[in-house]
Structures are given as structure tokens and as C-alpha cells.
Protein backbone atom coordinates (compact mmCIF):
# COMPACT_ATOMS: atom_id res chain seq x y z
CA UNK A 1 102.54 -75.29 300.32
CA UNK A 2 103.05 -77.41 297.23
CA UNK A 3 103.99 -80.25 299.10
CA UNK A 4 101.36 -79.84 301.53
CA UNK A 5 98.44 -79.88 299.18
CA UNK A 6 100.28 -82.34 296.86
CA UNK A 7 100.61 -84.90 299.53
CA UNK A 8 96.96 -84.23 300.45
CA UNK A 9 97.47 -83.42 304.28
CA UNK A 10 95.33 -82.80 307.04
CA UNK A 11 97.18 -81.90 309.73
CA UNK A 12 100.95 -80.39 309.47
CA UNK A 13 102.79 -79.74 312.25
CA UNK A 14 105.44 -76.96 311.92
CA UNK A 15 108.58 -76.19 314.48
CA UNK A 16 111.02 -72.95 313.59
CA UNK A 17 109.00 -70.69 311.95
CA UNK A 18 110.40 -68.13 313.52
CA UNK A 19 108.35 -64.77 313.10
CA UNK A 20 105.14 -63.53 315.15
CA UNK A 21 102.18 -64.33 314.38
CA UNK A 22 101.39 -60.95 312.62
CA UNK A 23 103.94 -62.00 310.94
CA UNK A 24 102.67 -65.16 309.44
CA UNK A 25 101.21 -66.13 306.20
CA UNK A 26 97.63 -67.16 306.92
CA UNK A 27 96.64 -65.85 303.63
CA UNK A 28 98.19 -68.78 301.82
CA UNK A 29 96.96 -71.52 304.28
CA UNK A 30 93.60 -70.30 304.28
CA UNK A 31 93.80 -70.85 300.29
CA UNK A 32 94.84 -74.25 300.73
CA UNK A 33 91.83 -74.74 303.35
CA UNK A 34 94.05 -75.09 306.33
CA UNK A 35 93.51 -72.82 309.51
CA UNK A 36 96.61 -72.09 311.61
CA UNK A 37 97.49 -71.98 315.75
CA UNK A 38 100.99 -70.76 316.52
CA UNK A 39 103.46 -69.12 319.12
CA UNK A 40 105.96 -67.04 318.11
CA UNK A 41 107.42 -64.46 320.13
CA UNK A 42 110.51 -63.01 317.97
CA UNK A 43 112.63 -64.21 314.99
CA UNK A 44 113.68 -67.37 316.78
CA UNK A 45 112.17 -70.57 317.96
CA UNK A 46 108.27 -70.58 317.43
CA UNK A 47 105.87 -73.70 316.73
CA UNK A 48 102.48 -74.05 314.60
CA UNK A 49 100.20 -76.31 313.39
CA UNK A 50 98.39 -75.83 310.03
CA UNK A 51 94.62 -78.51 309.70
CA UNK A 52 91.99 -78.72 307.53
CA UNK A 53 89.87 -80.57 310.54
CA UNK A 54 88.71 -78.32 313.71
CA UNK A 55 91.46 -77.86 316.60
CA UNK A 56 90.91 -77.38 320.15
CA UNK A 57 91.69 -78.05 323.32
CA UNK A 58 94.86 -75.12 322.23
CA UNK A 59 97.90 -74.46 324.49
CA UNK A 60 101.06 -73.10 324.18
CA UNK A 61 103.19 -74.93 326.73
CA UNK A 62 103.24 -77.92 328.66
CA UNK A 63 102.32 -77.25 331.99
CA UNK A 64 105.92 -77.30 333.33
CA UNK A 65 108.03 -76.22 330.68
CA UNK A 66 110.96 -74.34 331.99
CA UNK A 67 111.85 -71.43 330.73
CA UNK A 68 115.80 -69.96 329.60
CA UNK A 69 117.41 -66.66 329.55
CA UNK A 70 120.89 -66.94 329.44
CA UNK A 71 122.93 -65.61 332.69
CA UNK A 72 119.18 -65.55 334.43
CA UNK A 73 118.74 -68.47 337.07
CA UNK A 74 115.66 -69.17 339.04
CA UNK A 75 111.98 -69.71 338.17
CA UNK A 76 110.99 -66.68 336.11
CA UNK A 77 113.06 -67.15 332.98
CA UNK A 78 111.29 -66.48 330.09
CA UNK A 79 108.58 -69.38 328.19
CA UNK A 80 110.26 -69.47 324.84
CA UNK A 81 107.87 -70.66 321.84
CA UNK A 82 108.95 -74.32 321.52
CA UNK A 83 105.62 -76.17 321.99
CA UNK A 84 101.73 -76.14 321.03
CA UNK A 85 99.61 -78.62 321.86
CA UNK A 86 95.88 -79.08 320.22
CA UNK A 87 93.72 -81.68 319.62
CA UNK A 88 92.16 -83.00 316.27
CA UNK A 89 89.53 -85.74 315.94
CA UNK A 90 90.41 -86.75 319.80
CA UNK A 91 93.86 -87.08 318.94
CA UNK A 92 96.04 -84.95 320.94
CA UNK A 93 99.03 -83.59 319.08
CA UNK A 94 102.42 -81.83 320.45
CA UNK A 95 104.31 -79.75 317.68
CA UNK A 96 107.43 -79.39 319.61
CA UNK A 97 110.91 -77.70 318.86
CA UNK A 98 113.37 -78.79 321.44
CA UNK A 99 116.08 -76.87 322.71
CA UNK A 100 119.40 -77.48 320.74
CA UNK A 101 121.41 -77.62 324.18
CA UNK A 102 124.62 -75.97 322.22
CA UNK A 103 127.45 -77.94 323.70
CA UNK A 104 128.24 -79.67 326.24
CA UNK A 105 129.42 -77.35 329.34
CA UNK A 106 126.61 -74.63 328.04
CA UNK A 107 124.00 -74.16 330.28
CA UNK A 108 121.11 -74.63 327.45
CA UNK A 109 122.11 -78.43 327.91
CA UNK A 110 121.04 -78.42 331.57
CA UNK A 111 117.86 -76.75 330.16
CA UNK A 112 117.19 -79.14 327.26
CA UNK A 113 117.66 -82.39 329.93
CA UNK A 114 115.23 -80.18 332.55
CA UNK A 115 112.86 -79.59 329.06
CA UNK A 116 112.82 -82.90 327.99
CA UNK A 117 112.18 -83.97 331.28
CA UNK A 118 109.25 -81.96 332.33
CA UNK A 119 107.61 -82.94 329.03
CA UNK A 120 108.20 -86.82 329.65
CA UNK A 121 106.63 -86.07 333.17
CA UNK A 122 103.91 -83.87 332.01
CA UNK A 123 103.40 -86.38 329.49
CA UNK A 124 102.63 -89.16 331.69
CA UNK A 125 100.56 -87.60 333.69
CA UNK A 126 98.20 -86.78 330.53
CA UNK A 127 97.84 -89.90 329.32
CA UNK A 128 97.32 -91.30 333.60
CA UNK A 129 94.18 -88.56 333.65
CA UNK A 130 93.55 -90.05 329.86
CA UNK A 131 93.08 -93.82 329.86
CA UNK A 132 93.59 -95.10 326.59
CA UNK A 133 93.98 -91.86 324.79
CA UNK A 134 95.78 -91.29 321.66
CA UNK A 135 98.65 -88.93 322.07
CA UNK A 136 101.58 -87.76 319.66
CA UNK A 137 104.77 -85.64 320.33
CA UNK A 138 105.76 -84.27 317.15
CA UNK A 139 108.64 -82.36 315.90
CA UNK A 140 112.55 -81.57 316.48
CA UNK A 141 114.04 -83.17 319.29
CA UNK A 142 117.46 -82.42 318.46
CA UNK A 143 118.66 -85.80 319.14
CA UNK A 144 119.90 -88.64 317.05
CA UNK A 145 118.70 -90.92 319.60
CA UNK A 146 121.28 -94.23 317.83
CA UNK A 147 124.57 -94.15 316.14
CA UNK A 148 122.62 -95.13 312.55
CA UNK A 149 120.97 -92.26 313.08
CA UNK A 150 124.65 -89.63 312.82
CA UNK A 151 126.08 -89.50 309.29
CA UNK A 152 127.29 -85.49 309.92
CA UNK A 153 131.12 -86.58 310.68
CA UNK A 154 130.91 -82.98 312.93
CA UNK A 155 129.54 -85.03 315.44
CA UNK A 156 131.87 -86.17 317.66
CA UNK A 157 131.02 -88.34 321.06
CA UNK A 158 132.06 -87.00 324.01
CA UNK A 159 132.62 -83.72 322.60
CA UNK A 160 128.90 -82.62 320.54
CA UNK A 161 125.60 -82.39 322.02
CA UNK A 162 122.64 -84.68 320.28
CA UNK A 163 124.71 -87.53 320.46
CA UNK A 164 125.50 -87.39 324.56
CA UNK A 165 124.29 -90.01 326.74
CA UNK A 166 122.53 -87.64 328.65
CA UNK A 167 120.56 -86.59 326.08
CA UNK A 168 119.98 -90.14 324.43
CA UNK A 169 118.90 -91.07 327.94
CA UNK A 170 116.35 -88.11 328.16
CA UNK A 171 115.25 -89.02 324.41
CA UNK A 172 114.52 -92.91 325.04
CA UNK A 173 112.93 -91.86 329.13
CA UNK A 174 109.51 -91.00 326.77
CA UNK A 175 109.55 -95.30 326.48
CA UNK A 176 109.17 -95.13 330.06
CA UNK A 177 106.08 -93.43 329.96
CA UNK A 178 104.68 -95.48 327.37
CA UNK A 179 105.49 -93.75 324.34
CA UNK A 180 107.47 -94.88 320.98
CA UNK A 181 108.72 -93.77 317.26
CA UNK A 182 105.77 -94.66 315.23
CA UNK A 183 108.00 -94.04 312.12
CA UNK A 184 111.07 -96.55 312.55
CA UNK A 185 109.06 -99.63 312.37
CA UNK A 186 108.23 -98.88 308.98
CA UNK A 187 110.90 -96.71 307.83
CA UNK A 188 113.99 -97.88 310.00
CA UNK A 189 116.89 -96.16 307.90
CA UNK A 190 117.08 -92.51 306.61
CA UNK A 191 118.14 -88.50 308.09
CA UNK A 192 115.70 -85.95 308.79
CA UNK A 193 117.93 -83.06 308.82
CA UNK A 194 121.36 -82.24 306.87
CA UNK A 195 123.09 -79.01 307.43
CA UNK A 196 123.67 -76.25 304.70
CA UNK A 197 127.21 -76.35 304.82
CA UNK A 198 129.69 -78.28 303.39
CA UNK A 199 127.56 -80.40 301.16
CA UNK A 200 125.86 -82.59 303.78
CA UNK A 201 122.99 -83.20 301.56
CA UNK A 202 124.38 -84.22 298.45
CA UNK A 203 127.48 -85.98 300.63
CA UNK A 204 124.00 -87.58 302.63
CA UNK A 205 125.75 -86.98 305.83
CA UNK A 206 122.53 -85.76 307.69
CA UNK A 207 120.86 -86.74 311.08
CA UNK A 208 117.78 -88.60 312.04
CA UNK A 209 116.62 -86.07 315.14
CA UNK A 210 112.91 -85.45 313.23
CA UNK A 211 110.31 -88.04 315.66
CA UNK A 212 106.99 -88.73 316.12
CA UNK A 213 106.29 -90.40 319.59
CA UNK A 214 102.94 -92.23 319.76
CA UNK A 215 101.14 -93.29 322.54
CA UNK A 216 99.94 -97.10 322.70
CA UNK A 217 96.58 -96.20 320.84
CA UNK A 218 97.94 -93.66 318.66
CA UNK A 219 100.36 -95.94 317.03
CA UNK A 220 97.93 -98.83 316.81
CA UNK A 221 96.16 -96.41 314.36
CA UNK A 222 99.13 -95.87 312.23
CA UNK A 223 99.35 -97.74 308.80
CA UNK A 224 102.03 -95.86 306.99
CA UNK A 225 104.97 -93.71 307.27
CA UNK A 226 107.29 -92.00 304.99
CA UNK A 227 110.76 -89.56 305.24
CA UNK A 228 110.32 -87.02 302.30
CA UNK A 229 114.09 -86.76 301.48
CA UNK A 230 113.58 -85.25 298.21
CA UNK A 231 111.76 -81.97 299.49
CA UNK A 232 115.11 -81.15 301.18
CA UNK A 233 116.13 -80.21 297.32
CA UNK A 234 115.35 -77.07 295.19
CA UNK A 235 115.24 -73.35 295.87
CA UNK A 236 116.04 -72.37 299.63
CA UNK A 237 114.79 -75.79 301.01
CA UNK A 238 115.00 -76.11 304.96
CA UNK A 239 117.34 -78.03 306.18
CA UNK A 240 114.53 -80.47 307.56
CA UNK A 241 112.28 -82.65 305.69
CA UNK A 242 108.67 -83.76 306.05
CA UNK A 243 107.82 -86.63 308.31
CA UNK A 244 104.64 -88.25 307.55
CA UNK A 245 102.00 -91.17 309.32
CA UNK A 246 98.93 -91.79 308.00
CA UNK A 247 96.49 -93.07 310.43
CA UNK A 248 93.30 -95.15 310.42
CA UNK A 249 90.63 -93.15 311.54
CA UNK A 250 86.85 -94.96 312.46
CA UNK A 251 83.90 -93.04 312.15
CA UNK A 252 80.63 -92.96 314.42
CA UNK A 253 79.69 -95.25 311.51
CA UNK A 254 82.16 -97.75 311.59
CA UNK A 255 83.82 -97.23 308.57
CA UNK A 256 87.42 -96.76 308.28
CA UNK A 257 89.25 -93.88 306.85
CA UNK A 258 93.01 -93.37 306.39
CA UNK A 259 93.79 -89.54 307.46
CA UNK A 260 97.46 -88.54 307.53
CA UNK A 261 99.12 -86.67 310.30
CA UNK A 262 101.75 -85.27 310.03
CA UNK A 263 104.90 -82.68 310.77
């Protein structure tokens, strides 16, 4: 919340929060001025997005997202909470936590290639029905989509998931439909995420898997970008860090307006 008011933020989008929603604490974003949407079904997974401008347009999944239970095959495995979608001052926004696909003969791989799939698909076919309209997918994609993005030397090719081509394949299919990182262009070198263990942070041998995926007009709106490293120190930090755009926003008067977006 400190960071959040500090930075002056309009719209944060939040993946792993990882309680219901009774379970939440509005209290302290209503403080701050920000109402809340989320899914959250248990203490895993679970997606959010905190604004101080009026959201609609609310879902909580993409029209095909598959579901996963392991040992349970066909088409009535569970929706897990992994993505929200709402839309804020006609931009539409995805807070999205992808499935970590565990390793490489586990059957949540199939499901995060069939996941990332059905959201590039379901993607396209938005912006088709929405000439011109400015979309963002927003979150943990649990891929480091190039090797400058790997500095955890746990990651091993051919052996660890976020790093297979399968997966960097999925990852860079979103370019197909149109869409691209709105961050590297201005920020081109730096991790998202390092792990607890073993001193990845201070050793800065962390991951770059943290993305925001603009459409054409979205990212012709964005004039600046930042990696918050630094809020990745302190007391009980998450292991991810803020990634921030600001974006140009024009008025029914004309006048232009910088309002961040972030997640």
C-alpha cells in the first residue's frame, strides 16, 4: 500500500493473492481510494485489480480458458482463478496469473500451452470485434521469454519449464495477434521475479517472466515504464516486483494527461 499510494497509481493489477474474497483487505484499499474486483477461490492462484477510476465491463475468465484438476481429463475440470478482465477509461485490461506448467513431462505444461493458447485466440478475436481498441494483458506469464531474461542458474534448458521452446513459442504467438511488451523498449534489461532461496536477490540471479502485452493503440499511448527492483527488499517482500507504464490519456477536451497503469 505504501508503494501504491507513493507511486501515485491508478490502476494496479494484482496476480497471487491467494485468499477469497471475504478474505481480502478492502478496508485498506478503500482508505487509499482504490475499489477492488477479484477471484479467488481458495489459498492458491487468484487475480485482482485495485483503481481509483470506475471499472466495468468485469469478467473472470476468458471465454475459453481451460480448466485443470490433476488426474481429471475432459471438459469439466475446474476454472481456477488466474484471470480478470475489466475495463478502465476504454482501456481493456487482463490481470492474468499463468499456470507455472511444473516440469516438463507434468501434465500442467500441456495445460499452460492449451492456456496460453486459448488466451492468444480469445485475444484476437477481441481486438477483430474491437477495431482499433486498446488492450493490455497484464501479469505473470511464467516465462522468461529470451536467454537475458534467466539469471536463476536452476534453470536448465531442456530440463526446466519457462525456458522450453514450447513455452517461448506460446509466449511470443501473442506477436501474432498483434500484441507486444510495452516495457522492453524502454527498459530492455532487468528480472521481475527472484526466488526466496538461496540468495537469488542479493546474488541478482532472478527472471524477467513479469509482462505487459499492449495492443497497437495501447502501446502508442505509453510514455514511460519502470521495473521497481528495490520493492523486492524489506520485511516479507514478494518475490515479484512492480511493473509500471504510464500512459497518455486525451480527454473529451483535448488535453493530455499522463495516467499510469500498472501491475
Amino acid at each position: 500500500m505504501d508503494w501504491l499510494v507513493r507511486e501515485d497509481v491508478d490502476v494496479l493489477g494484482m496476480q497471487e493473492i491467494k485468499c477469497k474474497p471475504e478474505q481480502f483487505p478492502f478496508d485498506a484499499f478503500a482508505e487509499a481510494g482504490y475499489d477492488v474486483q477479484l477471484t479467488g477461490l481458495n489459498q492458491w492462484n487468484g487475480v485482482a485489480f485495485a483503481s481509483r477510476l470506475p471499472m466495468t465491463d468485469i469478467v473472470t475468465r476468458f471465454p475459453s480458458q481451460p480448466g485443470f484438476l490433476k488426474g481429471l481429463e475432459g471438459p469439466d475440470q475446474p476454472i481456477e482463478a488466474r484471470a480478470i478482465g475489466v475495463t478502465v477509461d476504454g482501456v481493456r485490461l487482463w490481470s492474468l496469473y499463468v499456470p507455472n506448467g511444473r516440469s516438463l513431462d507434468d501434465p500442467h505444461l500441456v495445460y499452460k500451452l492449451d492456456w496460453l493458447a486459448k488466451l492468444k485466440d480469445d485475444t484476437d478475436a477481441w481486438l477483430k470485434a474491437n477495431d482499433g481498441a486498446p488492450l493490455a494483458l497484464m501479469g505473470d506469464f511464467n516465462v522468461a521469454p529470451t536467454d537475458a531474461d534467466v539469471g536463476d542458474p536452476t534453470l536448465v534448458p531442456g530440463i526446466s519449464t519457462h525456458i522450453s521452446p514450447a513455452e517461448r513459442a506460446a509466449f511470443e504467438a501473442f506477436a501474432e495477434v498483434g500484441l507486444s511488451d510495452v516495457v522492453r523498449p524502454l527498459v530492455p534489461e532487468g528480472y521481475t521475479y527472484w526466488d526466496y532461496k538461496q540468495l537469488r536477490f542479493p546474488r541478482n540471479e532472478g527472471l524477467r517472466i513479469d509482462f505487459i502485452l499492449g495492443s497497437p493503440s495501447f502501446a502508442d499511448r505509453v510514455t514511460g515504464a519502470s521495473i521497481h527492483r528495490n520493492e523486492r527488499k524489506g520485511e516479507g517482500p514478494s518475490d515479484h516486483v512492480p511493473v509500471l507504464v504510464d500512459l497518455e490519456d486525451v480527454g473529451a477536451d483535448g488535453d493530455d494527461d499522463d495516467r499510469p497503469m500498472i501491475f
